[in-house]
Protein backbone atom coordinates (compact mmCIF):
# COMPACT_ATOMS: atom_id res chain seq x y z
CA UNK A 1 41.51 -29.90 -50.69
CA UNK A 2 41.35 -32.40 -48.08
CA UNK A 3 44.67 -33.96 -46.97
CA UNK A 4 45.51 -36.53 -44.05
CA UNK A 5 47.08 -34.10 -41.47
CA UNK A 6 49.43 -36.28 -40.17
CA UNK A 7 50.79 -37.04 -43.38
CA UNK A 8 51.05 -33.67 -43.94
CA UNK A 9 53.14 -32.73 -41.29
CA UNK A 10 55.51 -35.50 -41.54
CA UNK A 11 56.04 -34.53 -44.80
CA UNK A 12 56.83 -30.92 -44.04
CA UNK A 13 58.98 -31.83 -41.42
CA UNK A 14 60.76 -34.67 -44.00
CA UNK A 15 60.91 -31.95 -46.40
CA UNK A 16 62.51 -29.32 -43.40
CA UNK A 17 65.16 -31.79 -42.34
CA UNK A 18 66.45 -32.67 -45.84
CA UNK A 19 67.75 -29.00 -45.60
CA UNK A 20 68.93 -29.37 -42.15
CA UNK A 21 71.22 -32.11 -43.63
CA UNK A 22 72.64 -29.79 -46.31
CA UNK A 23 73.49 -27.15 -43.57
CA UNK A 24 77.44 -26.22 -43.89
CA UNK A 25 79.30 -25.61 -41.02
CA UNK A 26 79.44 -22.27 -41.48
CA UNK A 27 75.71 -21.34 -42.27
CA UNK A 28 74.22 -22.06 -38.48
CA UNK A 29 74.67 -18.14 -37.77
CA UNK A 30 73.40 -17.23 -40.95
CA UNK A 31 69.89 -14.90 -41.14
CA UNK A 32 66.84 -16.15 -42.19
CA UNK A 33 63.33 -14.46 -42.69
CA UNK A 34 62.21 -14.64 -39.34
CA UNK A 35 63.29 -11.67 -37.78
CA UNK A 36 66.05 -11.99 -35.21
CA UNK A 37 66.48 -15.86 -35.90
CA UNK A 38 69.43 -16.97 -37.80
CA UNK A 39 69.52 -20.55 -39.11
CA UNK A 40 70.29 -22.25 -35.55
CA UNK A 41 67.68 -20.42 -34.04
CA UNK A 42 65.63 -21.34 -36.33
CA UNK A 43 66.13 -25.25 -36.34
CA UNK A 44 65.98 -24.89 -32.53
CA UNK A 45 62.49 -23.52 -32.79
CA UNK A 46 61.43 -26.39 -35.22
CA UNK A 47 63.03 -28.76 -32.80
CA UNK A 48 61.33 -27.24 -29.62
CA UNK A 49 57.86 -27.57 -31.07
CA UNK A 50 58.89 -31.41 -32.24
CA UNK A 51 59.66 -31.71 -28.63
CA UNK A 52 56.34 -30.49 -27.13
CA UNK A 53 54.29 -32.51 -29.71
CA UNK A 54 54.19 -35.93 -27.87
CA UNK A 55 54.00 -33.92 -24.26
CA UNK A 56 50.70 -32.17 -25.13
CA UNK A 57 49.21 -34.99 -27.62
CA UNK A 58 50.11 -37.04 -24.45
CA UNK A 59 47.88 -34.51 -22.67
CA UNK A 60 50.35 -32.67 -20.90
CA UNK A 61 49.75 -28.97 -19.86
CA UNK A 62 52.43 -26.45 -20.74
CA UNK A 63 52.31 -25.75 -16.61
CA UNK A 64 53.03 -29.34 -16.24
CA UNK A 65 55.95 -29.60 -18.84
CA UNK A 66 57.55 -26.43 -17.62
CA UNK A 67 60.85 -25.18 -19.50
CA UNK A 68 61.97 -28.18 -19.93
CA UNK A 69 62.22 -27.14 -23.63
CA UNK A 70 63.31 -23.81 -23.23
CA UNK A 71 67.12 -22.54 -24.15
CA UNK A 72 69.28 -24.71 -26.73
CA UNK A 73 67.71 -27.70 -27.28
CA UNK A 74 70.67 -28.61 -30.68
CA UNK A 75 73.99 -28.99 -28.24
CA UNK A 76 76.89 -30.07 -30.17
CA UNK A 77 74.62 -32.00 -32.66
CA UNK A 78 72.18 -30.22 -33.97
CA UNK A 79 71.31 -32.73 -36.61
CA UNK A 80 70.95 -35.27 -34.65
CA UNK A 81 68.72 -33.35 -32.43
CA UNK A 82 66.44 -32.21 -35.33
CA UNK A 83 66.22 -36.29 -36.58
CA UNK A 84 65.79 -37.50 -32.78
CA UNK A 85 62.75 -35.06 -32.24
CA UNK A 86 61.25 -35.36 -35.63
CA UNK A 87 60.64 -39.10 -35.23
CA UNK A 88 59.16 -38.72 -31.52
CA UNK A 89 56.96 -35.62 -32.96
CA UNK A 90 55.48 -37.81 -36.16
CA UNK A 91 54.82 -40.87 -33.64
CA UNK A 92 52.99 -38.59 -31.47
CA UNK A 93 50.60 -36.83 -34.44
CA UNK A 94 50.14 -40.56 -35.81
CA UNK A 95 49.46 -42.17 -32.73
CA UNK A 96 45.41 -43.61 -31.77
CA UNK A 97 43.60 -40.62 -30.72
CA UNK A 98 45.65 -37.60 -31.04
CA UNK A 99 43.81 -35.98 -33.67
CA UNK A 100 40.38 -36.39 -31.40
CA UNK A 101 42.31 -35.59 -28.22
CA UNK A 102 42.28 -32.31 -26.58
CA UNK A 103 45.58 -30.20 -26.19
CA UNK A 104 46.01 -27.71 -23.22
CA UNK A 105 47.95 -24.89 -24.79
CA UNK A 106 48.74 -21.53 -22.66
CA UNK A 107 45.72 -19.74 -24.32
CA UNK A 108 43.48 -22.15 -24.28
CA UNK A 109 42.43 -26.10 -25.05
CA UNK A 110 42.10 -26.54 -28.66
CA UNK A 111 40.85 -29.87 -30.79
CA UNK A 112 44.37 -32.29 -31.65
CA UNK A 113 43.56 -32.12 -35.31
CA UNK A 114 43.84 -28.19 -34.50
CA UNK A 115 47.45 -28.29 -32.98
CA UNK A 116 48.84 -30.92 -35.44
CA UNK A 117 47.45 -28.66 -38.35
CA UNK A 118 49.98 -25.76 -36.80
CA UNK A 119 52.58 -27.58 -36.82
CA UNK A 120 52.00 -28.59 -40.39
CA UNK A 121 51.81 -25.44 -41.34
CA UNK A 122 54.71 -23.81 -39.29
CA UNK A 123 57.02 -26.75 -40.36
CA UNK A 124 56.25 -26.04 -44.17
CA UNK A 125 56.59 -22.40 -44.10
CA UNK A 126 60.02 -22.38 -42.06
CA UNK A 127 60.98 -25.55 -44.55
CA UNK A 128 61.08 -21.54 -46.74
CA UNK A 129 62.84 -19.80 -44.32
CA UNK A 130 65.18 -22.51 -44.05
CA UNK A 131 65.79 -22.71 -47.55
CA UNK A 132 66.14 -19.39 -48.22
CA UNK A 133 68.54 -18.64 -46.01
CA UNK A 134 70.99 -21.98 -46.97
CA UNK A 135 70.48 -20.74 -50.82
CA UNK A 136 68.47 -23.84 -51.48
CA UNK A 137 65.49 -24.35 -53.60
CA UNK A 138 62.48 -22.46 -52.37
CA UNK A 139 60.00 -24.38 -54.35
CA UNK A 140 57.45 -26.08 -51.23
CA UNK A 141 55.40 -29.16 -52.39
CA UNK A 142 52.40 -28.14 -54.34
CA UNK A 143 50.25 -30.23 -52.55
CA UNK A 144 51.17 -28.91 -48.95
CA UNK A 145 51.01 -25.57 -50.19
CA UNK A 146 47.46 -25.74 -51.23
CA UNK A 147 46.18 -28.02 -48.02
CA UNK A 148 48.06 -24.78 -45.90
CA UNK A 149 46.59 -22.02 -47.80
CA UNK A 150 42.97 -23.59 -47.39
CA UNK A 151 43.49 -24.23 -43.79
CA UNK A 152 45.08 -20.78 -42.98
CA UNK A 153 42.02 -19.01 -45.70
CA UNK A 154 39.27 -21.13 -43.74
CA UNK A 155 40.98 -20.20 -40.38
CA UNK A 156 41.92 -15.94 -41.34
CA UNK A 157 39.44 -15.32 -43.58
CA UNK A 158 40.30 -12.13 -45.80
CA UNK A 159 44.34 -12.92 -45.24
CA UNK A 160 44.74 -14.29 -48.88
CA UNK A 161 46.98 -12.04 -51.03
CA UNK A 162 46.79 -12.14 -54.55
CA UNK A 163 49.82 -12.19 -57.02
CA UNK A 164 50.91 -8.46 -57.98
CA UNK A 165 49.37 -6.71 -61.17
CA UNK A 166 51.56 -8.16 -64.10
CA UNK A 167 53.28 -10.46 -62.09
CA UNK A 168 53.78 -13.71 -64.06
CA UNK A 169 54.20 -17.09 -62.51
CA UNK A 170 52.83 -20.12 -62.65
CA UNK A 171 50.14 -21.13 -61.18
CA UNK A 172 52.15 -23.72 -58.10
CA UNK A 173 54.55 -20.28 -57.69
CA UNK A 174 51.25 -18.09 -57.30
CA UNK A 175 50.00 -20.15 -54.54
CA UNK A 176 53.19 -20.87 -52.92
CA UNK A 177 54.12 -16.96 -53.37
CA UNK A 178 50.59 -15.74 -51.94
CA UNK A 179 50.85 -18.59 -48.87
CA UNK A 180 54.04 -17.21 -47.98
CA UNK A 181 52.63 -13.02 -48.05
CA UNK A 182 50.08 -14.23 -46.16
CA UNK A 183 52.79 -15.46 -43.87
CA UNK A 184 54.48 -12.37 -43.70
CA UNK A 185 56.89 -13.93 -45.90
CA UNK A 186 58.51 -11.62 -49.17
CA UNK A 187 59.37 -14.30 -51.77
């Protein structure tokens, strides 16, 4: 399946931030499935990478941005802080260029279409995490699911689990459920 990346992300990251809305009060501390990250945590990641998006599309070095996104980037309105990044990040993957660009990460440079691809796919599979640990829907878009799994099959090849003998789902919750295994994810 071929999908437009940066409407891909944006989408993930609409569909991640609807459930940061619907966060009560008391559910910031709550866990989630990423292992020592409870739901603040875990919004502060999301919002960290939303931050460095328009430094390294911008062609910024990690070196050059420095920790200026380390620590608690939510303060006393972590909704806010989540809507105020998303925008900047989705200007910065749609923007002239950034796909063809070249972004300086610690391990190495890799193609812009590369990085905005991650962050596709790690906004969509904490948009589970997040839901799963507010007691919202799980169900991920269909179509994100299956642009993910092909990018993270074509980019691990071998990682694709299949659904457990006499397991019956349908086919969206098959892919969706094998996306997230291969994620390290138990749904």
């Amino acid at each position: 399946m071929t999908i437009d990346v940066p409407e891909a992300y944006g989408r993930a990251l609409d569909a991640f931030g609807a459930l940061v809305h619907r966060i009560a009060p008391g559910q910031w501390e709550t866990p989630t499935p990423c292992v020592d990250w409870d739901v603040r945590a875990l919004v502060n990641h999301v919002v960290g990478e939303s931050l460095w998006a328009p430094e390294l599309l911008a062609g910024r070095t990690s070196a050059e941005v420095g920790d200026a996104f380390d620590g608690d980037l939510l303060g006393d309105d972590p909704i806010k802080a989540f809507d105020t990044s998303a925008v900047a990040a989705v200007q910065a993957v749609t923007a002239r260029g950034a796909l063809e660009g070249v972004v300086r990460l610690p391990f190495g440079d890799v193609p812009g279409r590369e990085y905005v691809t991650e962050l596709f796919a790690d906004a969509l599979i904490h948009t589970w995490d997040l839901a799963r640990a507010i007691g919202a829907d799980e169900r991920l878009d269909p179509e994100l699911v299956e642009a993910c799994a092909a990018w993270f099959a074509a980019a691990e090849p071998g990682r694709e689990q299949e659904t457990a003998p006499g397991e019956s789902r349908s086919p969206a919750e098959d892919a969706q459920a094998r996306l997230l295994a291969s994620w390290g994810r138990d749904a």
